[in-house]
C-alpha atoms as a PDB file:
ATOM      1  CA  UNK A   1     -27.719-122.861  81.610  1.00  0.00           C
ATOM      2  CA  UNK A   2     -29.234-120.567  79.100  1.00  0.00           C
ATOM      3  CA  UNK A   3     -29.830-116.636  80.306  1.00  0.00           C
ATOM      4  CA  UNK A   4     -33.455-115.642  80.521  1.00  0.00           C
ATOM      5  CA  UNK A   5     -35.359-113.834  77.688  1.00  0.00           C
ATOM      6  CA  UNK A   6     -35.416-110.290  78.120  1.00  0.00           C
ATOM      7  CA  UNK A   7     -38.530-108.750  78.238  1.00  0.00           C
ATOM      8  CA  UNK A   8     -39.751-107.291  74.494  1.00  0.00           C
ATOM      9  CA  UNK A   9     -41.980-104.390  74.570  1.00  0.00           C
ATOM     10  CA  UNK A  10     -45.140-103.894  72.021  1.00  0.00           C
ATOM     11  CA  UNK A  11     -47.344-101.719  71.146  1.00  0.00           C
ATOM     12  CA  UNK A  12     -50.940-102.134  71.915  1.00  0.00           C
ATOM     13  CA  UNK A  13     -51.640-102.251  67.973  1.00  0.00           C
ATOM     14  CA  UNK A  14     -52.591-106.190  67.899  1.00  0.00           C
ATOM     15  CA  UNK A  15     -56.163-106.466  67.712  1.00  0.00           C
ATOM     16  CA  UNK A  16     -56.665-109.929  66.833  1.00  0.00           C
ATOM     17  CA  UNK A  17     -55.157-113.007  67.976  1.00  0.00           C
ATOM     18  CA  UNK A  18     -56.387-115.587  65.550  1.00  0.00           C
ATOM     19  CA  UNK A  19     -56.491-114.930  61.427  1.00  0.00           C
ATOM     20  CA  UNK A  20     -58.312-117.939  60.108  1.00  0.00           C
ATOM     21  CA  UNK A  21     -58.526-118.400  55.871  1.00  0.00           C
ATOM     22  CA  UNK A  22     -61.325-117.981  54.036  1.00  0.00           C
ATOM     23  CA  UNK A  23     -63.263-120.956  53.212  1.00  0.00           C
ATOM     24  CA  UNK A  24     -61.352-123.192  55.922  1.00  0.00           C
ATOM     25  CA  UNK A  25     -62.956-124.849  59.173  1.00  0.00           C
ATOM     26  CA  UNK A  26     -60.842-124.899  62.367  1.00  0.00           C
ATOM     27  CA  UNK A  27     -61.136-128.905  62.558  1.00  0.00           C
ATOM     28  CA  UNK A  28     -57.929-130.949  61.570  1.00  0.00           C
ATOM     29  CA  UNK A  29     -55.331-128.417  60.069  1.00  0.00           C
ATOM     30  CA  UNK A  30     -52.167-126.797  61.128  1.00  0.00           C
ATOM     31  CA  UNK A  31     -52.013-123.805  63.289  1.00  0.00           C
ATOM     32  CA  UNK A  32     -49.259-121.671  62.622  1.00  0.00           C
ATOM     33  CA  UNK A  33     -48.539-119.682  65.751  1.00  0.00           C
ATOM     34  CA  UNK A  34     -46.392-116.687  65.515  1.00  0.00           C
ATOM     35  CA  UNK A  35     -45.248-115.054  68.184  1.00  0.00           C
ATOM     36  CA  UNK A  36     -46.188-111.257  69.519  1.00  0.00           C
ATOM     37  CA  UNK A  37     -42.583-109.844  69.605  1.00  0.00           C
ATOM     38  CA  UNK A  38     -42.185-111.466  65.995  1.00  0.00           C
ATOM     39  CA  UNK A  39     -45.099-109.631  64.767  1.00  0.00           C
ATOM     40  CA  UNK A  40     -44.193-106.680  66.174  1.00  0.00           C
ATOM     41  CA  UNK A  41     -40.476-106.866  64.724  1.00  0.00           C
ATOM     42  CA  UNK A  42     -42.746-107.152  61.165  1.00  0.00           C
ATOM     43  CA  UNK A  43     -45.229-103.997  61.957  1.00  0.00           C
ATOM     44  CA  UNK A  44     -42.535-101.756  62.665  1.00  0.00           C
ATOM     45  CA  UNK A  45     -40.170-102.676  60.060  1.00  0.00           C
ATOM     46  CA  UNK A  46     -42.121-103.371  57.225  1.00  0.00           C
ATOM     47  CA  UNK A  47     -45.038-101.400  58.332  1.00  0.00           C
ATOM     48  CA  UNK A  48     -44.327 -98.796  59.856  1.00  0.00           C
ATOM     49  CA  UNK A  49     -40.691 -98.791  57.699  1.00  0.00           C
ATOM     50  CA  UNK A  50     -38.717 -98.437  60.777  1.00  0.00           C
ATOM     51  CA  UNK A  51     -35.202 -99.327  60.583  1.00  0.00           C
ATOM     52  CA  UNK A  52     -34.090-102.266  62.274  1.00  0.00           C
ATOM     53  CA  UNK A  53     -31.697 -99.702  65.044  1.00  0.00           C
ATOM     54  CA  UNK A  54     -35.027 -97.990  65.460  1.00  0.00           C
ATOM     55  CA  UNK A  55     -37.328-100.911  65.690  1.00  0.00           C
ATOM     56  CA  UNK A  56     -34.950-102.819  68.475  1.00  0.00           C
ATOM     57  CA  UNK A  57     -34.981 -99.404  70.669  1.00  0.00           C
ATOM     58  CA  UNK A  58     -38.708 -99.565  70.243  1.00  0.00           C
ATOM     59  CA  UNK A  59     -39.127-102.764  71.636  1.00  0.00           C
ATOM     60  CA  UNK A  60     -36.247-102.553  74.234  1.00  0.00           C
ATOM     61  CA  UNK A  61     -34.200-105.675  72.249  1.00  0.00           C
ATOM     62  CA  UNK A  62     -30.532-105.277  69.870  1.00  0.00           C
ATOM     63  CA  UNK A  63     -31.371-105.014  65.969  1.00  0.00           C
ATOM     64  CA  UNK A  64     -29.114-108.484  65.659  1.00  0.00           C
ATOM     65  CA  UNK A  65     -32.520-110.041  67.565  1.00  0.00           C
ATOM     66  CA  UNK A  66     -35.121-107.306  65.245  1.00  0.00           C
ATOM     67  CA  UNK A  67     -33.400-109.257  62.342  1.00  0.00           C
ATOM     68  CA  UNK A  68     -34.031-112.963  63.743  1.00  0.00           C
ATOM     69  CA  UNK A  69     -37.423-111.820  64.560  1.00  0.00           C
ATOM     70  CA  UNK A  70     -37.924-110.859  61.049  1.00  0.00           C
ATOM     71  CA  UNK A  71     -36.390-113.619  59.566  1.00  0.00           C
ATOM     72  CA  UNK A  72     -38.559-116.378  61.392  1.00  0.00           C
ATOM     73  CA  UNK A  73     -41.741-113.991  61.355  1.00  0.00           C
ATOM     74  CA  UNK A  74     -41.872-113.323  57.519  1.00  0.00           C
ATOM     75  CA  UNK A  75     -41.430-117.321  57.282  1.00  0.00           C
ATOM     76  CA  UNK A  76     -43.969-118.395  59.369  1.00  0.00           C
ATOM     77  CA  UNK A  77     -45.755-116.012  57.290  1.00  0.00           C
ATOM     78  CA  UNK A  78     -45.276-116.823  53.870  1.00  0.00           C
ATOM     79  CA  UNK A  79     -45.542-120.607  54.821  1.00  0.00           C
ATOM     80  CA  UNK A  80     -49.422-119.637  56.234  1.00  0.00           C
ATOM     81  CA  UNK A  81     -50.035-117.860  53.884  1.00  0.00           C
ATOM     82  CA  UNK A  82     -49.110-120.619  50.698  1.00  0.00           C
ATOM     83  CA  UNK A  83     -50.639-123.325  52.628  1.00  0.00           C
ATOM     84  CA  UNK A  84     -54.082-121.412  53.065  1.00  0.00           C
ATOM     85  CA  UNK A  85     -52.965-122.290  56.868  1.00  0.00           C
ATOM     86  CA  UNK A  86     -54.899-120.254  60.564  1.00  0.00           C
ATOM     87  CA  UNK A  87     -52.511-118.241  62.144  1.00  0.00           C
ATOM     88  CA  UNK A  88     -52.491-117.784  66.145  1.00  0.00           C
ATOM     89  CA  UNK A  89     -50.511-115.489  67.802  1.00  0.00           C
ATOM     90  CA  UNK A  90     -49.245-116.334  71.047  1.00  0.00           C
ATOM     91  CA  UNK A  91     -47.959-113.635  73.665  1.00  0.00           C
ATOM     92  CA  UNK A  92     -44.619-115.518  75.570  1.00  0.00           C
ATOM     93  CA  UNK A  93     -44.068-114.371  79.469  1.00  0.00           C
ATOM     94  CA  UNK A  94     -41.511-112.229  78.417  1.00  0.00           C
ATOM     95  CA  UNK A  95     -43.518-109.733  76.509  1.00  0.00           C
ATOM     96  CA  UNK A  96     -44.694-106.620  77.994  1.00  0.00           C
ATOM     97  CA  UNK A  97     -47.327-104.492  76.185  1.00  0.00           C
ATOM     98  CA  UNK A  98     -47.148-100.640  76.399  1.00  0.00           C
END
């Protein structure tokens, strides 16, 4: 049996929940959803230019999890973004907002 998530805490900086790409219609493509903590892992480290130490005590999580967050964020990201693909981010049970 697997041990429950623990509960990731984020800021209340998302503003938008669905990014869709210029020029597209929603009908008939591929939704990449990306997750809330994974986002998060990406504004504080890239954006903000937290370390990864810094960014885990942030958001209540070890920085071996910050770095699998980035990993499969920035991904997720780059495949979006070089398919001309919507993004959706979705907000798990275990995430907590601040």
């Amino acid at each position: 049996m697997a041990r429950p998530q623990k509960c990731r805490y984020l800021s209340r900086e998302i503003k938008a929940y669905f990014f869709l790409p210029e020029g597209r219609t929603q009908t008939r493509i591929i939704v990449t959803e990306l997750l809330a903590d994974e986002l998060e892992a990406i504004r504080l480290c890239d954006g903000e230019e937290f370390e990864q130490t810094a960014a885990g005590k942030q958001m209540g999580i070890s920085r071996p999890t910050v770095q699998r967050l980035l990993y499969s964020g920035r991904k997720k990201l780059a495949q979006a973004l070089t398919a001309g693909q919507p993004i959706q981010i979705a907000f798990p049970k275990y995430v907590l907002r601040r």
